[in-house]
N, C-alpha and C. Protein backbone atom coordinates (compact mmCIF):
# COMPACT_ATOMS: atom_id res chain seq x y z
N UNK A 1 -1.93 15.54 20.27
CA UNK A 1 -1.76 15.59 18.83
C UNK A 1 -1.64 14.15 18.30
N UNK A 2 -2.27 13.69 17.41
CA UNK A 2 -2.31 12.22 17.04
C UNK A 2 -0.80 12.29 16.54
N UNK A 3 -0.35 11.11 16.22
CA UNK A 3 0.24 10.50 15.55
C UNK A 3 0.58 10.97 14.10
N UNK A 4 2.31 10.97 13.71
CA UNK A 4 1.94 10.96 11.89
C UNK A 4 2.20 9.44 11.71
N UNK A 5 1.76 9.27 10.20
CA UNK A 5 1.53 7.91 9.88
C UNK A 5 2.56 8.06 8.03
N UNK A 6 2.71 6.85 8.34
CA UNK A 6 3.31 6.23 6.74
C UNK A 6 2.33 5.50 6.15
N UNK A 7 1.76 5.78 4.79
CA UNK A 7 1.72 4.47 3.73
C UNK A 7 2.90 3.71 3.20
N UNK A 8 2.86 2.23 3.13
CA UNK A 8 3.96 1.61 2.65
C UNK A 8 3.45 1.28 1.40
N UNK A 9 3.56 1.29 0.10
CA UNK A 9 2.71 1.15 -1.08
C UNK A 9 3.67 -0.42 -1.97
N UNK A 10 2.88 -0.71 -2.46
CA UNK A 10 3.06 -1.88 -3.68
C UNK A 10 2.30 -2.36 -4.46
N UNK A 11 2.72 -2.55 -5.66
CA UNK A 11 1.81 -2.70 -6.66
C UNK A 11 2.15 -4.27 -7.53
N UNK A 12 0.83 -4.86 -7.92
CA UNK A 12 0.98 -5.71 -9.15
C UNK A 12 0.29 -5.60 -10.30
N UNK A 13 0.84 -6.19 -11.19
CA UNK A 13 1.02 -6.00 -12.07
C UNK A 13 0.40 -7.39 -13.03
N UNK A 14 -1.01 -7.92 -13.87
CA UNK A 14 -1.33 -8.86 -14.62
C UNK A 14 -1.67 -8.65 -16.06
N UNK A 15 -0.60 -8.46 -16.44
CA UNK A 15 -0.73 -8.07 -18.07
C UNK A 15 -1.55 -8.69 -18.89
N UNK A 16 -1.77 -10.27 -18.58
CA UNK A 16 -2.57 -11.13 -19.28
C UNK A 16 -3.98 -10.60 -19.47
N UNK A 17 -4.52 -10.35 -17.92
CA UNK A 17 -5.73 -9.85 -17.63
C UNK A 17 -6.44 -8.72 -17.81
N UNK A 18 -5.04 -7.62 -18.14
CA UNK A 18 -5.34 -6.10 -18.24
C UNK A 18 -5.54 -5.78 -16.58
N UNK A 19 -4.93 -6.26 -15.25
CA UNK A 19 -5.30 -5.37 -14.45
C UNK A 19 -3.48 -4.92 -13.42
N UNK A 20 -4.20 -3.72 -12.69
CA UNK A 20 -2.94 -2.79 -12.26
C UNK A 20 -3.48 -3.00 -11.21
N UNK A 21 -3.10 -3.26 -9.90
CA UNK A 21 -3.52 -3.07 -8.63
C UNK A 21 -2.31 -2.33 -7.80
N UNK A 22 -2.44 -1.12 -7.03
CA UNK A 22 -1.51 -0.33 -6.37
C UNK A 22 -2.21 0.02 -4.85
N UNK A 23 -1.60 -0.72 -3.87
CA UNK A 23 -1.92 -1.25 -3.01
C UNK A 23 -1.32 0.21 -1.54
N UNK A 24 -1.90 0.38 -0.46
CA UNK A 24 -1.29 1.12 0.33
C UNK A 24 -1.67 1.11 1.91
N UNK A 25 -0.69 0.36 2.67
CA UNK A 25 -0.98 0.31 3.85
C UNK A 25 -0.94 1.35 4.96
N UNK A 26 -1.60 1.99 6.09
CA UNK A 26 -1.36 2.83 6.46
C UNK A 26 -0.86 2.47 7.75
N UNK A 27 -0.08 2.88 8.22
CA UNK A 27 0.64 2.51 9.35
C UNK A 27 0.93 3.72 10.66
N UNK A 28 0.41 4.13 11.66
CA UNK A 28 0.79 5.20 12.41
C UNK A 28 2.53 5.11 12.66
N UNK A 29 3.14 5.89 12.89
CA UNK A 29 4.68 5.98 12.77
C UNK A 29 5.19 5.04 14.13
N UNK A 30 4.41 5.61 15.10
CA UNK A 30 4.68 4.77 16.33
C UNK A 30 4.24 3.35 16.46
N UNK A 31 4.02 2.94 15.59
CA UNK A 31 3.54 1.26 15.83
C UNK A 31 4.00 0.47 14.39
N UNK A 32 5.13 1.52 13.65
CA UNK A 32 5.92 0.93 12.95
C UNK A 32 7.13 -0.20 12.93
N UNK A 33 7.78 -0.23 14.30
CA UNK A 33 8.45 -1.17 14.25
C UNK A 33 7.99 -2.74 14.86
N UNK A 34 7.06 -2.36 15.73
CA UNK A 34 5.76 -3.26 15.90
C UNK A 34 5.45 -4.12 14.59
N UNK A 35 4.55 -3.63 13.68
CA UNK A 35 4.55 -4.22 12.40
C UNK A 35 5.78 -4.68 11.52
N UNK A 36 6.68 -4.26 11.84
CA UNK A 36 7.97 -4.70 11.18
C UNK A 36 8.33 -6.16 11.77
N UNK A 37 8.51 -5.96 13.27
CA UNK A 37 9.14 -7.33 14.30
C UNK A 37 7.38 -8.09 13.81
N UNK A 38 6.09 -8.01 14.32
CA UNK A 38 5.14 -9.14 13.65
C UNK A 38 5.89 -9.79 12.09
N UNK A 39 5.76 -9.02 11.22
CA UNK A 39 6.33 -9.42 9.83
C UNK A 39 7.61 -10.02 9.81
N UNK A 40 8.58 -10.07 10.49
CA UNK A 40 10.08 -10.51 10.72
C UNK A 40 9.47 -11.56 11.23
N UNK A 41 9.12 -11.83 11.75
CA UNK A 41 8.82 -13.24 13.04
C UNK A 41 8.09 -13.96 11.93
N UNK A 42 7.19 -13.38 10.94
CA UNK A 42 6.53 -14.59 9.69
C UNK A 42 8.06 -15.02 8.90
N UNK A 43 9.07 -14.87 8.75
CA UNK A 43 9.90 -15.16 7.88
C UNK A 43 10.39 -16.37 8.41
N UNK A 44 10.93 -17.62 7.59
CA UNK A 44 11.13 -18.78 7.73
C UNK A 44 12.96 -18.76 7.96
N UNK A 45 13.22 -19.68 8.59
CA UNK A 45 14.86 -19.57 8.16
C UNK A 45 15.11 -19.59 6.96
N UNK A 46 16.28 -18.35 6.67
CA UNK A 46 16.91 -17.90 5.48
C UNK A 46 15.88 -17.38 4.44
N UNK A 47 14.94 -17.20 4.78
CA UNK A 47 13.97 -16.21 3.98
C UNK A 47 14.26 -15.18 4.34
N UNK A 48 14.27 -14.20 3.12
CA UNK A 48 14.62 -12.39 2.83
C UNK A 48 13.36 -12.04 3.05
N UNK A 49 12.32 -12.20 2.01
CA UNK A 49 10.80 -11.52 2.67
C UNK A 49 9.59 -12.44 2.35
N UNK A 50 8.91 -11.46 2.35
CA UNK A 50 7.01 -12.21 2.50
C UNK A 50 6.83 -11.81 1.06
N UNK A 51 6.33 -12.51 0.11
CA UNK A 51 6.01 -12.68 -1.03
C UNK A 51 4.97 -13.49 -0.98
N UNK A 52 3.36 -12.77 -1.41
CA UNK A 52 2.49 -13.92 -1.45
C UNK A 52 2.29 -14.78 -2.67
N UNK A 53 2.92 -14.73 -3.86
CA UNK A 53 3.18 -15.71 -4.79
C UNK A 53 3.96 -16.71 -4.33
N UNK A 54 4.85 -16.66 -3.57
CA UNK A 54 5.39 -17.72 -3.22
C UNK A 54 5.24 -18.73 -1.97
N UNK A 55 4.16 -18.53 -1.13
CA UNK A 55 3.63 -18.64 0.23
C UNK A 55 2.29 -19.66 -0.59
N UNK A 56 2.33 -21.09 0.13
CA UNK A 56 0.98 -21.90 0.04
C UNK A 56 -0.37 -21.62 0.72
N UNK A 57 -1.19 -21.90 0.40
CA UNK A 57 -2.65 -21.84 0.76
C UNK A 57 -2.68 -21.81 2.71
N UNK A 58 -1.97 -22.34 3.16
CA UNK A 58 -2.27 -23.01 4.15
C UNK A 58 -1.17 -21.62 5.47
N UNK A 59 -0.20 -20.95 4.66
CA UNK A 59 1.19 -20.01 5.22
C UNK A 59 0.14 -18.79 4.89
N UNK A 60 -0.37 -18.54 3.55
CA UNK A 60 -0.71 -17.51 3.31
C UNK A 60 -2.22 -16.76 4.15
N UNK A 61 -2.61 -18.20 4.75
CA UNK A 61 -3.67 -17.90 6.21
C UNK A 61 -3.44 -17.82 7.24
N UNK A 62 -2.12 -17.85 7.59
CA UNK A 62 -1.15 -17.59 8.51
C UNK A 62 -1.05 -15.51 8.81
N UNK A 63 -0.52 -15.56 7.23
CA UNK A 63 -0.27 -13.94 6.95
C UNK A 63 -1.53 -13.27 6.91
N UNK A 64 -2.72 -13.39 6.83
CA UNK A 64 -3.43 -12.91 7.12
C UNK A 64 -4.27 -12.91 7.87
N UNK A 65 -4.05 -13.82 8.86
CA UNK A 65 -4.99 -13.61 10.14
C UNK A 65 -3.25 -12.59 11.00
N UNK A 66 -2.56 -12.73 11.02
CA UNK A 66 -1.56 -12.11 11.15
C UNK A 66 -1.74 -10.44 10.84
N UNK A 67 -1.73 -10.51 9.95
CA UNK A 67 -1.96 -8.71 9.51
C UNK A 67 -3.10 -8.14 9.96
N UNK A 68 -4.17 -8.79 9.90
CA UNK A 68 -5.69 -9.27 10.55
C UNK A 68 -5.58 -8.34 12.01
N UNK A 69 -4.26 -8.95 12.62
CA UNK A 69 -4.12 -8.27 13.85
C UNK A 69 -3.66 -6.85 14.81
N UNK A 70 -2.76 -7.11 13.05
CA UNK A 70 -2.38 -5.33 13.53
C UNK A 70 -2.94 -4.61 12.90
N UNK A 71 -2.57 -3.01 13.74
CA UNK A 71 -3.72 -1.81 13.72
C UNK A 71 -3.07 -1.01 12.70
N UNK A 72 -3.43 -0.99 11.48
CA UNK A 72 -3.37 -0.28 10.54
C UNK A 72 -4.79 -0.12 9.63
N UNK A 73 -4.71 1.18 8.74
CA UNK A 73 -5.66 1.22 7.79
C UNK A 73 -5.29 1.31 6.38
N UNK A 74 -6.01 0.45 5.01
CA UNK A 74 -5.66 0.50 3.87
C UNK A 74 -6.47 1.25 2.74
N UNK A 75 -6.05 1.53 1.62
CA UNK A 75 -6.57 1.62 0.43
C UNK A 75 -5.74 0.94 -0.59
N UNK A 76 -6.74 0.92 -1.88
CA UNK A 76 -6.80 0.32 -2.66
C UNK A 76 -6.89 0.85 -3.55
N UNK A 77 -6.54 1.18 -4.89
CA UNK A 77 -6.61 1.68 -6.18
C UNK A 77 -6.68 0.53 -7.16
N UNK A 78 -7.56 0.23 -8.09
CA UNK A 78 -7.46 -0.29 -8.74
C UNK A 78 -7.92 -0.12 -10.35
N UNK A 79 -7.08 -0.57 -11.04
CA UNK A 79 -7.56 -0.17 -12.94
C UNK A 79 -7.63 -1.83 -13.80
N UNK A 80 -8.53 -1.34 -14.22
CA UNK A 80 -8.86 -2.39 -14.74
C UNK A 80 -8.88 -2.27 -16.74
N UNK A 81 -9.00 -2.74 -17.19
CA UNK A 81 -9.35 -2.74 -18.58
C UNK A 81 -7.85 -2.45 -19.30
N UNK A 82 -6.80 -2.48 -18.62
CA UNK A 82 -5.59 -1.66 -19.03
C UNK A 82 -4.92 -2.68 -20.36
N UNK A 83 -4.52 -2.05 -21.19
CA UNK A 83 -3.63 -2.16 -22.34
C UNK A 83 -2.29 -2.71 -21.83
N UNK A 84 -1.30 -3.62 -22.39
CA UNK A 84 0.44 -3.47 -22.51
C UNK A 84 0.69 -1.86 -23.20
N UNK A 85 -0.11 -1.42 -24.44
CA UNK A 85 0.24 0.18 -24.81
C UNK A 85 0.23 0.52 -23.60
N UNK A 86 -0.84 0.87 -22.41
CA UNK A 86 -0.99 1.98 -21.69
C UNK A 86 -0.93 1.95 -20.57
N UNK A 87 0.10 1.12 -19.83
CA UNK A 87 0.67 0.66 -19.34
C UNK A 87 1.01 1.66 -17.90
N UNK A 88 1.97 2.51 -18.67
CA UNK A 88 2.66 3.57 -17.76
C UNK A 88 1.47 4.56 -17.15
N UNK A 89 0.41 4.70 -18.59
CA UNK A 89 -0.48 5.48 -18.45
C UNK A 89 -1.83 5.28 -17.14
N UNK A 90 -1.51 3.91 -17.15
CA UNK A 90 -2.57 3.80 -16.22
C UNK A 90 -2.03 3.31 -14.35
N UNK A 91 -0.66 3.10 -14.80
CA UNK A 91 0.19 3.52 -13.29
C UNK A 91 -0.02 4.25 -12.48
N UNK A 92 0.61 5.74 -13.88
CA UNK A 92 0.25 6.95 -13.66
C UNK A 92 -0.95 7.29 -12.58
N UNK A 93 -2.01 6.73 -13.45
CA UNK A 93 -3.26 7.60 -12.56
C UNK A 93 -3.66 6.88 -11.59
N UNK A 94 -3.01 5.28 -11.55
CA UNK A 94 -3.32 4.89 -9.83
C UNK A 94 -2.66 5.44 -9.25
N UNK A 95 -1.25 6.09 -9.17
CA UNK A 95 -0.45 6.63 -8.19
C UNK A 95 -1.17 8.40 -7.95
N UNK A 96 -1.37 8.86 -8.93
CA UNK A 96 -1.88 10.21 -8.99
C UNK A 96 -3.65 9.87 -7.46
N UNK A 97 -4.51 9.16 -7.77
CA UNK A 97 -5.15 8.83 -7.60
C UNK A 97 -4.98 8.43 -6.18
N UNK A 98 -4.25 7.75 -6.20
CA UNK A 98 -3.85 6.91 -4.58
C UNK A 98 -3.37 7.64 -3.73
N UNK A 99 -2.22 9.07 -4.03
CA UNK A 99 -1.07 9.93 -4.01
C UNK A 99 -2.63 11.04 -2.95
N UNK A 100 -3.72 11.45 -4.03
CA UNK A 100 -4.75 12.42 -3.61
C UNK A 100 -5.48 11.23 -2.55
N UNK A 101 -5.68 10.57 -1.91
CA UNK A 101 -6.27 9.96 -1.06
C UNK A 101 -5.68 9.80 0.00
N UNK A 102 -4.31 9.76 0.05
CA UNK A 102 -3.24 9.53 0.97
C UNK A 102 -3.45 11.10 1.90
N UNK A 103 -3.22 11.66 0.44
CA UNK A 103 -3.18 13.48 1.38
C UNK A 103 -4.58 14.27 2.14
N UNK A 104 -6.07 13.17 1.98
CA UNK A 104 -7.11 13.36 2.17
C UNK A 104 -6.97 12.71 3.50
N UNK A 105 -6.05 11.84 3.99
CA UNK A 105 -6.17 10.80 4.83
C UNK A 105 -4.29 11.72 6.05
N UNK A 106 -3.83 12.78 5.79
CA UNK A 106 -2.43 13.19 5.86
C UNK A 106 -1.66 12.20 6.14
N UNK A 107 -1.67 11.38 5.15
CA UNK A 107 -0.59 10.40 5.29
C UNK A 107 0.80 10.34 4.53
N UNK A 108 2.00 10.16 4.42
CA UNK A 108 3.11 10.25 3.88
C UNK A 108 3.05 8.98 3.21
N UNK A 109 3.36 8.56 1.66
CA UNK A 109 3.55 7.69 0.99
C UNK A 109 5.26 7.37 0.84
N UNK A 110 5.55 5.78 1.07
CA UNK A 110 6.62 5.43 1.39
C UNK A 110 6.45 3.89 0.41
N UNK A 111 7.58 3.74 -0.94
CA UNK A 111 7.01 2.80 -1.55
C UNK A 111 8.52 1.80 -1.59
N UNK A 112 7.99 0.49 -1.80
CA UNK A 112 8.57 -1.11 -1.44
C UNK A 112 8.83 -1.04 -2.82
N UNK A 113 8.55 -0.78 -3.88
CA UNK A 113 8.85 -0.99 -5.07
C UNK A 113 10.34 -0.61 -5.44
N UNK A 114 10.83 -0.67 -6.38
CA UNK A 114 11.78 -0.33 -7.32
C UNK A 114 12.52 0.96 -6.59
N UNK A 115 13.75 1.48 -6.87
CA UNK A 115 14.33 3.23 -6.72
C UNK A 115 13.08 4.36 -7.43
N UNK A 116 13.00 3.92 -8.73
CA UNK A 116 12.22 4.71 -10.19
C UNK A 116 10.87 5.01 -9.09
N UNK A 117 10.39 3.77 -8.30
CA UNK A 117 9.23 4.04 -7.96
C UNK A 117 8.88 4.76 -7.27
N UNK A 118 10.22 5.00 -6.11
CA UNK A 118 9.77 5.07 -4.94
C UNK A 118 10.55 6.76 -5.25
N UNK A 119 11.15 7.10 -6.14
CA UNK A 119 11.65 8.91 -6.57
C UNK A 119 10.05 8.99 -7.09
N UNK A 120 9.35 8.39 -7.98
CA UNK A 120 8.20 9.18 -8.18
C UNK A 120 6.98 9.16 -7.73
N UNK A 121 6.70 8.64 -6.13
CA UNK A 121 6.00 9.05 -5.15
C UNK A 121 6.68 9.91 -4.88
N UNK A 122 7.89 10.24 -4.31
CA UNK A 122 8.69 10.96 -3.78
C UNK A 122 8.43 12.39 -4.06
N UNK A 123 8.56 12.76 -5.16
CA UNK A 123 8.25 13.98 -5.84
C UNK A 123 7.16 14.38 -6.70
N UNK A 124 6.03 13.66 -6.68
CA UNK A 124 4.91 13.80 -6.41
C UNK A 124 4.36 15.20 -5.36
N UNK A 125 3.72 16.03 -6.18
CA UNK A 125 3.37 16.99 -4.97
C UNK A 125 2.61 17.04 -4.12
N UNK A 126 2.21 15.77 -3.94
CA UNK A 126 1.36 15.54 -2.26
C UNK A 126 1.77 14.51 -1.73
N UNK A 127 3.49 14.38 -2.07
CA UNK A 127 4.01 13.18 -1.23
C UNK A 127 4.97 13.80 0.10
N UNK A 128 4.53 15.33 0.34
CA UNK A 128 5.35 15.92 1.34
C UNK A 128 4.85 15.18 2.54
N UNK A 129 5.40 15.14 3.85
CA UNK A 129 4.88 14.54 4.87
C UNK A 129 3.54 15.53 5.58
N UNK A 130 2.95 14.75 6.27
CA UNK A 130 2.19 15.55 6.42
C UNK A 130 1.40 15.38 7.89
N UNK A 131 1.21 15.80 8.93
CA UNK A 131 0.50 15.41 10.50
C UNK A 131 -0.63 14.50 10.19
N UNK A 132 -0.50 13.36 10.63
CA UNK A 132 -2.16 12.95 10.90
C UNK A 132 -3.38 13.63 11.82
N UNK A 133 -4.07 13.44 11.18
CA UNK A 133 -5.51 14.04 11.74
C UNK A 133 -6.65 12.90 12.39
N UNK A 134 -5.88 11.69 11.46
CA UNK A 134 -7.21 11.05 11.65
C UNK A 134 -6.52 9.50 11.48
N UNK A 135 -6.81 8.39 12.24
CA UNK A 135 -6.20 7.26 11.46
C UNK A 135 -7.00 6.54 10.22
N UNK A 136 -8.18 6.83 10.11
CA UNK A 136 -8.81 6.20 8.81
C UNK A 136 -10.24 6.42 8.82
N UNK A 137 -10.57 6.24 7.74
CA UNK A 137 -11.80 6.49 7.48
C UNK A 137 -12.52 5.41 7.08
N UNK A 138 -14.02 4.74 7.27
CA UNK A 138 -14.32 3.31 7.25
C UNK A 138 -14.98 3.51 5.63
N UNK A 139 -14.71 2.48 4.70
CA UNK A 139 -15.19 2.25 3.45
C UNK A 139 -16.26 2.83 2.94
N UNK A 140 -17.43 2.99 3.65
CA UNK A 140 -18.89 3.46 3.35
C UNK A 140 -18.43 4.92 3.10
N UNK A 141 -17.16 5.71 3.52
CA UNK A 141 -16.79 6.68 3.33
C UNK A 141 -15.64 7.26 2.38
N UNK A 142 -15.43 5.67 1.58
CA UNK A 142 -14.44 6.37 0.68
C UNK A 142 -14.90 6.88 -0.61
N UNK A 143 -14.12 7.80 -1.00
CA UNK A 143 -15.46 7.81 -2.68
C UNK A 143 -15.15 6.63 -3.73
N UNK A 144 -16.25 7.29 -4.54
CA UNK A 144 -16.87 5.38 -5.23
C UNK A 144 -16.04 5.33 -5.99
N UNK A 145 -14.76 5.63 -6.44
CA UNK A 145 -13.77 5.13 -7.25
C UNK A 145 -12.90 3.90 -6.54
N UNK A 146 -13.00 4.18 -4.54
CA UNK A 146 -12.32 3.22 -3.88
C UNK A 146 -12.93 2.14 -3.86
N UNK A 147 -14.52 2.37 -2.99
CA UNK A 147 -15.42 1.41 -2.74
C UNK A 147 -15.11 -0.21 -3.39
């Protein structure tokens, strides 16, 4: 029986630009603390976490030949054209959106964001856990909203 797996989700946020990006890593359960100790071992003395706004050109190629290495699979949601009005509205449908891809993929969504954020994946009705079937599916196969 494969593996179940977690998404760890996070999102940003460029108001200037109009764009929402809601981000989701997939992680098999058993090679979770694996990815945790890699990611602990990038932290500098007295650094709390990995923030790539705050990481230079030169650290932040560090973190990604790093992640580069471990075995996980991602998606991506992204909105573009978004309003400060519509804001919530277009959250909304990356998480709705991201939420139905996760459960196409039986993955459990698990989010880094905020409490607010992480109760409304939570109760979301396809944020129940769910067996993996499969660890991922390669891009040429996601539909063209991911692509």
């Amino acid at each position: 029986m494969p593996s179940p797996r977690t998404a760890y989700v996070d999102e940003s946020l460029r108001i200037g630009v109009g764009l929402y990006i809601l981000v989701a890593v997939i992680v098999a359960d058993q090679n979770a603390d694996h990815h945790r100790a890699a990611l602990r071992d990038l932290l500098f003395r007295r650094q709390v976490r990995l923030h790539w706004h705050d990481e230079s050109s030169q650290r932040r190629r560090k973190l990604v030949e790093v992640l580069c290495g471990l075995e996980h699979a991602g998606v991506v949601v992204i909105a573009t054209g978004m309003t400060p009005r519509r804001q919530e509205r277009t959250r909304r449908k990356c998480i709705d959106r991201l939420l139905a891809e996760l459960v196409s993929r039986d993955t459990r969504a698990r989010s880094s964001s905020a409490a607010t954020r992480t109760s409304t994946l939570a109760t979301a009705p396809w944020s129940r856990p769910f067996a993996a079937s499969k660890l991922s599916r390669p891009p040429s196969q996601w539909p063209g909203s991911l692509r």
